[in-house]
C-alpha atoms as a PDB file:
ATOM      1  CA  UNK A   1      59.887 100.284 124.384  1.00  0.00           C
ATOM      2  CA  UNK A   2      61.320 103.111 126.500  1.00  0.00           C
ATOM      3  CA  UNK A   3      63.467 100.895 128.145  1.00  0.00           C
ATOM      4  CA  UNK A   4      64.918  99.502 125.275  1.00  0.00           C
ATOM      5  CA  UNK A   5      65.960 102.831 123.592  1.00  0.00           C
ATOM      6  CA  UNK A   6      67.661 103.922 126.356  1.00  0.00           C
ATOM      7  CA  UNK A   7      69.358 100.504 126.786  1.00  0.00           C
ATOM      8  CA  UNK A   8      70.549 101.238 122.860  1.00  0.00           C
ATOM      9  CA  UNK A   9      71.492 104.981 123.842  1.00  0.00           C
ATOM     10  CA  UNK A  10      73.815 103.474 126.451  1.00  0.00           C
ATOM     11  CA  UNK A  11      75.475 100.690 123.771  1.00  0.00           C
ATOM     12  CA  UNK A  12      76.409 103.745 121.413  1.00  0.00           C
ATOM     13  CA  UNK A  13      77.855 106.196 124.036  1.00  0.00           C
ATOM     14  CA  UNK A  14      79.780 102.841 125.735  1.00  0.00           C
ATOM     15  CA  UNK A  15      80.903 101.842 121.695  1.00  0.00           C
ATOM     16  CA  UNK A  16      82.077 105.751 121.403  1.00  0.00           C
ATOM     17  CA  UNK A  17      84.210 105.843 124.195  1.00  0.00           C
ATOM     18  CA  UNK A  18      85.856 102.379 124.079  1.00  0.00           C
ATOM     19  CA  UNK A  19      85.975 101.105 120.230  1.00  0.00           C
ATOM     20  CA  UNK A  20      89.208 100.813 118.579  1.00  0.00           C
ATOM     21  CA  UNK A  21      90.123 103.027 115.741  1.00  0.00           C
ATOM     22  CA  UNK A  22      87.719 102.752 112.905  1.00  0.00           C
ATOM     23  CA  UNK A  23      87.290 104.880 109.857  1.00  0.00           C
ATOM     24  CA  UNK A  24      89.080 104.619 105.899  1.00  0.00           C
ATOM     25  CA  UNK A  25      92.935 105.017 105.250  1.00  0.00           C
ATOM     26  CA  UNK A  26      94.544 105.456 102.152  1.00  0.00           C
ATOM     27  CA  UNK A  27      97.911 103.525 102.473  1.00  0.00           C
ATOM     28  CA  UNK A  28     101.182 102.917 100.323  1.00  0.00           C
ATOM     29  CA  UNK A  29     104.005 100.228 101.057  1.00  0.00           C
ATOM     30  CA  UNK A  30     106.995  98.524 100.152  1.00  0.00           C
ATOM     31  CA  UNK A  31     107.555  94.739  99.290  1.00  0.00           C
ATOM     32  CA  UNK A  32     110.073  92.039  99.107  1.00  0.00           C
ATOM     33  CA  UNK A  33     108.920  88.625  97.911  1.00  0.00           C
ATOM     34  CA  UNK A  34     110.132  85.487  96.550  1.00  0.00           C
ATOM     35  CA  UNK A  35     109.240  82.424  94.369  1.00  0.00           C
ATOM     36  CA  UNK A  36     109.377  79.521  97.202  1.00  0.00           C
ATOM     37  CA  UNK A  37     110.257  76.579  94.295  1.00  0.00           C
ATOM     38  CA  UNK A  38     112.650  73.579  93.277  1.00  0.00           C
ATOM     39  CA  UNK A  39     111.005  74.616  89.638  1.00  0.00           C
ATOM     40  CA  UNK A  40     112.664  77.582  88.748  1.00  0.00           C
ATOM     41  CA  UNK A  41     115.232  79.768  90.055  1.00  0.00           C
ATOM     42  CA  UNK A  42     115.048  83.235  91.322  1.00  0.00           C
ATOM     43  CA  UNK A  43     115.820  85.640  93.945  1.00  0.00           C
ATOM     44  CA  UNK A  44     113.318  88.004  95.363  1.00  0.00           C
ATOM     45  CA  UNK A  45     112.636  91.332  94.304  1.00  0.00           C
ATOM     46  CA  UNK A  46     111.213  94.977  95.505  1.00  0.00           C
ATOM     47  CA  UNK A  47     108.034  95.969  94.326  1.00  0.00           C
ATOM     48  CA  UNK A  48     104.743  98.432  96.021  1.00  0.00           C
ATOM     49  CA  UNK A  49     101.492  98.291  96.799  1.00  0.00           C
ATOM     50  CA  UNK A  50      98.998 101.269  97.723  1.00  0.00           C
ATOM     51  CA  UNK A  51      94.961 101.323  97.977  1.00  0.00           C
ATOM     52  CA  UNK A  52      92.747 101.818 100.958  1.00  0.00           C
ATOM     53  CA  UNK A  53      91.946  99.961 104.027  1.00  0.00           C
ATOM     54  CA  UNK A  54      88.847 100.470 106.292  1.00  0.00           C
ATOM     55  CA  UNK A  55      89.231  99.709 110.193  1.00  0.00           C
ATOM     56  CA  UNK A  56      85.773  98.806 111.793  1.00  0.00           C
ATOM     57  CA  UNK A  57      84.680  97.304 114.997  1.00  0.00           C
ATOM     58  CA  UNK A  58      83.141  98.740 118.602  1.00  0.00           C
ATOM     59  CA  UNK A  59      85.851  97.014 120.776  1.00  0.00           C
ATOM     60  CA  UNK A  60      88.851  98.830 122.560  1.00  0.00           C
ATOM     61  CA  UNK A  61      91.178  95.924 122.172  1.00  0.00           C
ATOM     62  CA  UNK A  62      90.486  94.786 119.099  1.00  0.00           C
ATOM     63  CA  UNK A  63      88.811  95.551 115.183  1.00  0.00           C
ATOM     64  CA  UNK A  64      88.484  94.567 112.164  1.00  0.00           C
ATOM     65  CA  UNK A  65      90.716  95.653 108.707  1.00  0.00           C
ATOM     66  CA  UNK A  66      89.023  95.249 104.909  1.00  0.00           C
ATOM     67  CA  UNK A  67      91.819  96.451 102.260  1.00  0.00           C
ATOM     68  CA  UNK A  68      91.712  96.807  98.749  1.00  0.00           C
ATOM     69  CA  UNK A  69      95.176  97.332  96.942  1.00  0.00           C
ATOM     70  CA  UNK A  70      96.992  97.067  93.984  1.00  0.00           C
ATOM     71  CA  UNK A  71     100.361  94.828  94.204  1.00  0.00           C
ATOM     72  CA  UNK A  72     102.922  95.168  92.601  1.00  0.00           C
ATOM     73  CA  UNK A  73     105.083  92.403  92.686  1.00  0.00           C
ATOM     74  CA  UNK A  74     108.188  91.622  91.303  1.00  0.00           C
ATOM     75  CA  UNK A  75     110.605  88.825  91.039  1.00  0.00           C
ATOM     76  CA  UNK A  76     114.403  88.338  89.227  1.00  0.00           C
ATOM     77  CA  UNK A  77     114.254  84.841  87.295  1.00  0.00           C
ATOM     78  CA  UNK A  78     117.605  82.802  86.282  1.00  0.00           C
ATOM     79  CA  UNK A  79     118.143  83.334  82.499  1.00  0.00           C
ATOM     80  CA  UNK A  80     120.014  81.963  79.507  1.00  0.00           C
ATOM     81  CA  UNK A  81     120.973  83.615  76.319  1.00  0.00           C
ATOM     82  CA  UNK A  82     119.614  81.656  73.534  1.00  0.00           C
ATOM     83  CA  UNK A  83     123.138  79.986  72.514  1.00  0.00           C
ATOM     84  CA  UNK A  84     123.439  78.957  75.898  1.00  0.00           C
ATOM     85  CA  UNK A  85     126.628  81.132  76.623  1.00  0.00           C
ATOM     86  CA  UNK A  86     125.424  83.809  78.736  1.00  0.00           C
ATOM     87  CA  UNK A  87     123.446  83.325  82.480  1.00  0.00           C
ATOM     88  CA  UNK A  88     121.926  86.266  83.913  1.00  0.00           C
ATOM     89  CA  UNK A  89     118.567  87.687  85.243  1.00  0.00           C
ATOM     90  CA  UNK A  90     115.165  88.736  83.964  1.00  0.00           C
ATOM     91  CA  UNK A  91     112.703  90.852  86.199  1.00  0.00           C
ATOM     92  CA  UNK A  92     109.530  89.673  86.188  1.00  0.00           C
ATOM     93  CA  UNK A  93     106.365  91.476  87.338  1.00  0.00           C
ATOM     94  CA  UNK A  94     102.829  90.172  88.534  1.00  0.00           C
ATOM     95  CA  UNK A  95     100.611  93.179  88.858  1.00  0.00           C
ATOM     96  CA  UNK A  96      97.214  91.813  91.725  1.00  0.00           C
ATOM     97  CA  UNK A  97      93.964  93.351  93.331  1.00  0.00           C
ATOM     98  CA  UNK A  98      94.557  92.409  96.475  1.00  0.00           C
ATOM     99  CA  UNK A  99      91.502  92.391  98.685  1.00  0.00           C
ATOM    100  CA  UNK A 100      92.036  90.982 102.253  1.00  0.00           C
ATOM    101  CA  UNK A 101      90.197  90.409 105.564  1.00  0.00           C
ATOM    102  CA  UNK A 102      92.415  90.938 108.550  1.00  0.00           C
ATOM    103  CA  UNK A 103      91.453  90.538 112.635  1.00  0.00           C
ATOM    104  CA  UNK A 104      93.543  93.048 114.648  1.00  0.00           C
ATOM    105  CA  UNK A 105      94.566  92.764 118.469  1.00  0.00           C
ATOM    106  CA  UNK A 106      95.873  95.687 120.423  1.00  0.00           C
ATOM    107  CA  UNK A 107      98.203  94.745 123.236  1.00  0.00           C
ATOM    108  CA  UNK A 108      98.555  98.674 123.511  1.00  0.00           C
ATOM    109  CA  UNK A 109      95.142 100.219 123.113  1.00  0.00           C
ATOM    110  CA  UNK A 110      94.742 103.317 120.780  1.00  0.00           C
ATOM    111  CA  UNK A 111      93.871 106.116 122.755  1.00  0.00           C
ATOM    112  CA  UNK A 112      94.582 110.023 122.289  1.00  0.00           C
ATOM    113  CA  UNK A 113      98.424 110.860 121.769  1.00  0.00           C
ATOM    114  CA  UNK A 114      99.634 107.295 122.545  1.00  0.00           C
ATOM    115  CA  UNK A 115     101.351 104.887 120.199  1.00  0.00           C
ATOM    116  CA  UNK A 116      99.497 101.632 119.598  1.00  0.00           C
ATOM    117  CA  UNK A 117     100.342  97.959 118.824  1.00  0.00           C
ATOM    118  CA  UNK A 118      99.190  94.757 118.192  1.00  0.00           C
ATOM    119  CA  UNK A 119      99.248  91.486 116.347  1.00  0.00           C
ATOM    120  CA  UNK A 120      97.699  91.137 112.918  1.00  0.00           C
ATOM    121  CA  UNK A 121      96.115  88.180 111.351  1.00  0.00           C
ATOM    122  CA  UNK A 122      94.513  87.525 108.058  1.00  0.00           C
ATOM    123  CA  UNK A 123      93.334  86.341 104.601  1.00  0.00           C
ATOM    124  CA  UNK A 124      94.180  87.932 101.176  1.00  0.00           C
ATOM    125  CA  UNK A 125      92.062  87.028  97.689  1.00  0.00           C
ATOM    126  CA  UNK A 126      94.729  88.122  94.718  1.00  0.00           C
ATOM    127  CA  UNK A 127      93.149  88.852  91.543  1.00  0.00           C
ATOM    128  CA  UNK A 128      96.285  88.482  89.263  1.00  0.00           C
ATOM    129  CA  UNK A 129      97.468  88.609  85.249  1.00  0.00           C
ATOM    130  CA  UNK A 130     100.341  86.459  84.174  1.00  0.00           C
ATOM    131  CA  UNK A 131     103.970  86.933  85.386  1.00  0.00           C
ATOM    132  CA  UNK A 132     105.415  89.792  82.403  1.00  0.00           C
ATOM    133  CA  UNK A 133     108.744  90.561  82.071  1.00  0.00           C
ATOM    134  CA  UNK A 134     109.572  94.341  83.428  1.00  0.00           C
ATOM    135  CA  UNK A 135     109.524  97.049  80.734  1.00  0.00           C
ATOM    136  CA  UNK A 136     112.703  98.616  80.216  1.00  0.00           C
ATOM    137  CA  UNK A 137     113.096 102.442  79.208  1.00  0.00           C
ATOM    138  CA  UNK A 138     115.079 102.032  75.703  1.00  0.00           C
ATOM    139  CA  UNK A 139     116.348 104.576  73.811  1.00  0.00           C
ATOM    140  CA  UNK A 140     114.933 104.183  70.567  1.00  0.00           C
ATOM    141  CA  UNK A 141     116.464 101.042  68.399  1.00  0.00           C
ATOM    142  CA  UNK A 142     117.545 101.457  64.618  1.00  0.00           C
ATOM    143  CA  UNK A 143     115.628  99.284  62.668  1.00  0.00           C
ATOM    144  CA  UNK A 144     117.587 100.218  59.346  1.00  0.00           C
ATOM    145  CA  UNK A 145     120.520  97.773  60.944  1.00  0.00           C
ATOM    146  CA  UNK A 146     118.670  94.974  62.211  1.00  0.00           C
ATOM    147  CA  UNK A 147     120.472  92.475  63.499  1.00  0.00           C
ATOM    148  CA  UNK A 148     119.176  89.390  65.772  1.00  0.00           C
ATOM    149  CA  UNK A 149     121.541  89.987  67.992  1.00  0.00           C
ATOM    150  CA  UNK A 150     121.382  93.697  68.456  1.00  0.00           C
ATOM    151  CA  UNK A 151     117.469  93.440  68.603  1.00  0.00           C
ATOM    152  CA  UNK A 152     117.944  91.236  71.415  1.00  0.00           C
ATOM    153  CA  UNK A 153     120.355  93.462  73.664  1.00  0.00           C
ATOM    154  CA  UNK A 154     117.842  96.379  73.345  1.00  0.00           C
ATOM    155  CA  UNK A 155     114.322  94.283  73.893  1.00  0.00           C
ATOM    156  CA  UNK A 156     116.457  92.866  76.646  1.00  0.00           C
ATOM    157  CA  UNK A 157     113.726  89.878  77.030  1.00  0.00           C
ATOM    158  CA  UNK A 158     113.726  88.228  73.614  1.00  0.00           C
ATOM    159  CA  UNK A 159     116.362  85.167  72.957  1.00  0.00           C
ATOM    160  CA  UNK A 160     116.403  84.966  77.175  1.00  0.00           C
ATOM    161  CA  UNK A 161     115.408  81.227  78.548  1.00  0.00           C
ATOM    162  CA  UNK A 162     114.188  80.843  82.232  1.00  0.00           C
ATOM    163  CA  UNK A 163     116.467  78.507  83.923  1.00  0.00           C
ATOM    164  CA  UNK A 164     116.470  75.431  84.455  1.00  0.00           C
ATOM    165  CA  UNK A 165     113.383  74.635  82.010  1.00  0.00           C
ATOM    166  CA  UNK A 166     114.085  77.187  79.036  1.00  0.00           C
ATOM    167  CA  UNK A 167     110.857  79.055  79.783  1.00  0.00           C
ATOM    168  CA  UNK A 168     109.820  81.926  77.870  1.00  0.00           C
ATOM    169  CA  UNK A 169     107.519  84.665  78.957  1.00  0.00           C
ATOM    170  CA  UNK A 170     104.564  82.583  77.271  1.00  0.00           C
ATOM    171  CA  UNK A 171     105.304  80.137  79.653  1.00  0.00           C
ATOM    172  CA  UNK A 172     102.715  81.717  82.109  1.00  0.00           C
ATOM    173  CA  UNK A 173      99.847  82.454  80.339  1.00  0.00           C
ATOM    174  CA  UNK A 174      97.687  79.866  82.087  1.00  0.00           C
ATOM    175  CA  UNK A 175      98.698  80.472  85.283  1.00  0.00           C
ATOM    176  CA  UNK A 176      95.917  80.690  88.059  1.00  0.00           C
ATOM    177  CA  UNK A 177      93.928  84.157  87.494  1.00  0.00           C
ATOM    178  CA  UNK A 178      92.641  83.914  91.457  1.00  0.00           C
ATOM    179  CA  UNK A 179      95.334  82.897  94.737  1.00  0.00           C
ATOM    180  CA  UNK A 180      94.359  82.724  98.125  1.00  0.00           C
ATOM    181  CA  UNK A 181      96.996  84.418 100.833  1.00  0.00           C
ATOM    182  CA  UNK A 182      97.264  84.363 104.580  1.00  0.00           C
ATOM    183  CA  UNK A 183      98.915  86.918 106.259  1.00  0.00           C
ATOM    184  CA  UNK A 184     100.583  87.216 109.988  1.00  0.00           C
ATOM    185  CA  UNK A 185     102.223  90.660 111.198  1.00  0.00           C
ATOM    186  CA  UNK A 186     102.173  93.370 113.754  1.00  0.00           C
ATOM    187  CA  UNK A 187      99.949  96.352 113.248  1.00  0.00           C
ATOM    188  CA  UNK A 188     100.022  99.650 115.276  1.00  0.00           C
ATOM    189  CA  UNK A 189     100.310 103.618 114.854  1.00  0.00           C
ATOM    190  CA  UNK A 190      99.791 106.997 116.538  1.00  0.00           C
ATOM    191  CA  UNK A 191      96.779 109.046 116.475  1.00  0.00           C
ATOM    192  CA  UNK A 192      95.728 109.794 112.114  1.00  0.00           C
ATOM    193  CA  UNK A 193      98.816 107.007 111.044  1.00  0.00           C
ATOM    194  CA  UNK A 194      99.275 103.670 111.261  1.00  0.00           C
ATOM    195  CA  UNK A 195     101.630 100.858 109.825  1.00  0.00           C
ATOM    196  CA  UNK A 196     101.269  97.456 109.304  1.00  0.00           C
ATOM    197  CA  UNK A 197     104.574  94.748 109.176  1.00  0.00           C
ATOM    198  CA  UNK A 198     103.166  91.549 107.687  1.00  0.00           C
ATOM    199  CA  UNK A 199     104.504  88.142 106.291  1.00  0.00           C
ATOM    200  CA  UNK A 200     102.512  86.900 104.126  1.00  0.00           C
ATOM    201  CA  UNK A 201     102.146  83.043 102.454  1.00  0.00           C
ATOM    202  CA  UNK A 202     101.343  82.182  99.278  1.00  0.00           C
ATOM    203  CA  UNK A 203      98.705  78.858  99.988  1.00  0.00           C
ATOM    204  CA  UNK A 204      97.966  77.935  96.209  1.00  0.00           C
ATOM    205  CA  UNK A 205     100.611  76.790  93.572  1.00  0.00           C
ATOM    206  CA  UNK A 206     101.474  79.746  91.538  1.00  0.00           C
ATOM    207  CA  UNK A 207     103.154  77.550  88.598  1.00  0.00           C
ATOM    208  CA  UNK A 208     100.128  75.653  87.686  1.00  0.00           C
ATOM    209  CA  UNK A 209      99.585  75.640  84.056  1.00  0.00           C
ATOM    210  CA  UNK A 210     103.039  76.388  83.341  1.00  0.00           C
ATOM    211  CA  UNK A 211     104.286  73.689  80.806  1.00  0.00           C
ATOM    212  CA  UNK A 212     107.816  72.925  80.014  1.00  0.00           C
ATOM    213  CA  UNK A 213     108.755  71.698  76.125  1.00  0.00           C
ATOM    214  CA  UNK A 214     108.081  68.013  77.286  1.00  0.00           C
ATOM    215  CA  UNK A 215     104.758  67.271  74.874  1.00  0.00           C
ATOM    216  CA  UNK A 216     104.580  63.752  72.921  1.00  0.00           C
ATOM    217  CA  UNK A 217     103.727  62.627  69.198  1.00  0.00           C
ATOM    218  CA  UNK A 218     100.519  64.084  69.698  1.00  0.00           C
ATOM    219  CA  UNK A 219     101.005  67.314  71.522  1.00  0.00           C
ATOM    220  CA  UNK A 220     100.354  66.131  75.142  1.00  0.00           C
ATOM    221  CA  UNK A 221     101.805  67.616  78.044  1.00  0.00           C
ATOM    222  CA  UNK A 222     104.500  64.463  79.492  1.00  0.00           C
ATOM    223  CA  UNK A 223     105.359  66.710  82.827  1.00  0.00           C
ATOM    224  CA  UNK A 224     106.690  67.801  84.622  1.00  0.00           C
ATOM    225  CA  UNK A 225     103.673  69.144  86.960  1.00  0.00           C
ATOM    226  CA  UNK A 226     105.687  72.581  88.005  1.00  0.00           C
ATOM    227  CA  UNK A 227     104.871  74.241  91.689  1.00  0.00           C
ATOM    228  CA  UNK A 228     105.825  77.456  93.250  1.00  0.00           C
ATOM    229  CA  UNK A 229     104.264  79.930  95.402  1.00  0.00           C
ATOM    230  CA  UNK A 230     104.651  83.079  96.709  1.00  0.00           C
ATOM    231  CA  UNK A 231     105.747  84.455 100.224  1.00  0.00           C
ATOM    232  CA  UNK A 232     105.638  88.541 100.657  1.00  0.00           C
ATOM    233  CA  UNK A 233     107.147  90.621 103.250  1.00  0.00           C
ATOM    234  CA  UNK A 234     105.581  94.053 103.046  1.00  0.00           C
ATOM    235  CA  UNK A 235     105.597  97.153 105.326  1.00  0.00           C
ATOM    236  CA  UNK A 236     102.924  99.793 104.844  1.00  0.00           C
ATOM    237  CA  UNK A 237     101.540 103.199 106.287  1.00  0.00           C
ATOM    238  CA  UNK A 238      98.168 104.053 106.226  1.00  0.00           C
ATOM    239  CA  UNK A 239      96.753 107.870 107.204  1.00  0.00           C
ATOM    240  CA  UNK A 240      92.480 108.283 108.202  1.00  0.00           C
ATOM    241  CA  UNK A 241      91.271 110.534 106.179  1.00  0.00           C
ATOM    242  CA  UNK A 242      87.459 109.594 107.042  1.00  0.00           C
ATOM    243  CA  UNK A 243      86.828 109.033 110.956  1.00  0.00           C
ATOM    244  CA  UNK A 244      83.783 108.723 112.884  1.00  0.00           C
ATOM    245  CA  UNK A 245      84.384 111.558 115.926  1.00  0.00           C
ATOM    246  CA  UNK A 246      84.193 110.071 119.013  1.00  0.00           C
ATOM    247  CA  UNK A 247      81.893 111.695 121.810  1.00  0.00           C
END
């Protein structure tokens, strides 16, 4: 019995001295990502994300990463007036709980006043609502002149068509409510910060559900079956505010 207590004294001083960083971080980023699909056109677009992360693990070269963030993701769809004479763009936002499971390797081990690095590999659940168009700060609209076309300029979303299908912002309400990511970056920081560089790729078809105007006599569905998914590039910084002190 004596034995083994001081063989588990020795594990926890060993773990103190040599485990990578480990504690929570409250962390904010930037995104860019993009609708990879022959479906429906777009171009990516900038959005944020900011939560927490918690580091764990006993290893110098290497520990574990649990996040939990909101996403904000945002995308810039093809559109087309409703008369068919006008093309332009719609932003579209899909607002996510992002909570993800990432292994981290350090190639330069974190140690007092020295700059770390490392690869960064990963899984992401996304807990997501339906694509939305972006609100747009209006200044207030005259209703004592309506006009179609008026209305339309100042909702900016209604009488817009989402090329090449002429989908509306309905068009997405049965989209998947659950998408599985993986994620592949570099990860590294000095002392309190840290940053983390990642690409990550959409595995599950973000389109399913989405239904063009193709139904039959009786109200089926005729196709097509749409598919899209979504690849991120995102850079975030993360700060400890909760350590464990090392002895």
């Amino acid at each position: 019995m004596k034995k083994a207590l001081l063989f588990a004294i020795f594990l926890a001083t060993f773990a103190g001295y040599s485990q990578a960083p480990r504690g929570f971080y409250v962390t904010a980023g930037i995104t860019q990502t993009e609708l990879k699909s022959s479906d429906l056109q777009s171009t990516p677009g900038i959005g944020y994300k900011a939560g927490l992360n918690f580091n764990m693990g006993y290893h110098e070269n290497y520990n574990y990463q649990i996040e939990m963030l909101f996403n904000h993701r945002a995308l810039n769809f093809k559109t087309v007036s409703a008369d068919y004479q006008t093309v332009g763009e719609q932003k579209y936002i899909s607002e996510t709980i992002d909570i993800g499971f990432y292994f981290n390797y350090y190639i330069l081990k974190p140690e007092e006043d020295k700059f770390f690095l490392g690869p960064q590999i990963g899984f992401a659940t996304a807990i997501t609502g339906q694509f939305t168009p972006a609100k747009t700060k209006n200044v207030g609209y005259d209703f004592n002149n309506y006009s179609e076309e008026s209305y339309n300029e100042y909702n900016h979303t209604e009488g817009k068509y989402l090329l090449p299908y002429l989908l509306d912002e309905g068009s997405f309400e049965n989209t998947p409510q659950v998408n599985l990511d993986a994620g592949l970056g570099l990860t590294g920081g000095y002392n309190d910060f840290r940053f983390d560089l990642r690409y990550t790729k959409g595995l599950n078809n973000r389109l399913k559900g989405v239904e063009t105007n193709n139904h039959d006599e009786y109200n089926r569905y005729t196709g097509p079956t749409l598919s899209g998914k979504l690849n991120t590039i995102s850079f975030s910084v993360s700060y400890i505010f909760w350590k464990r002190i090392r002895k």
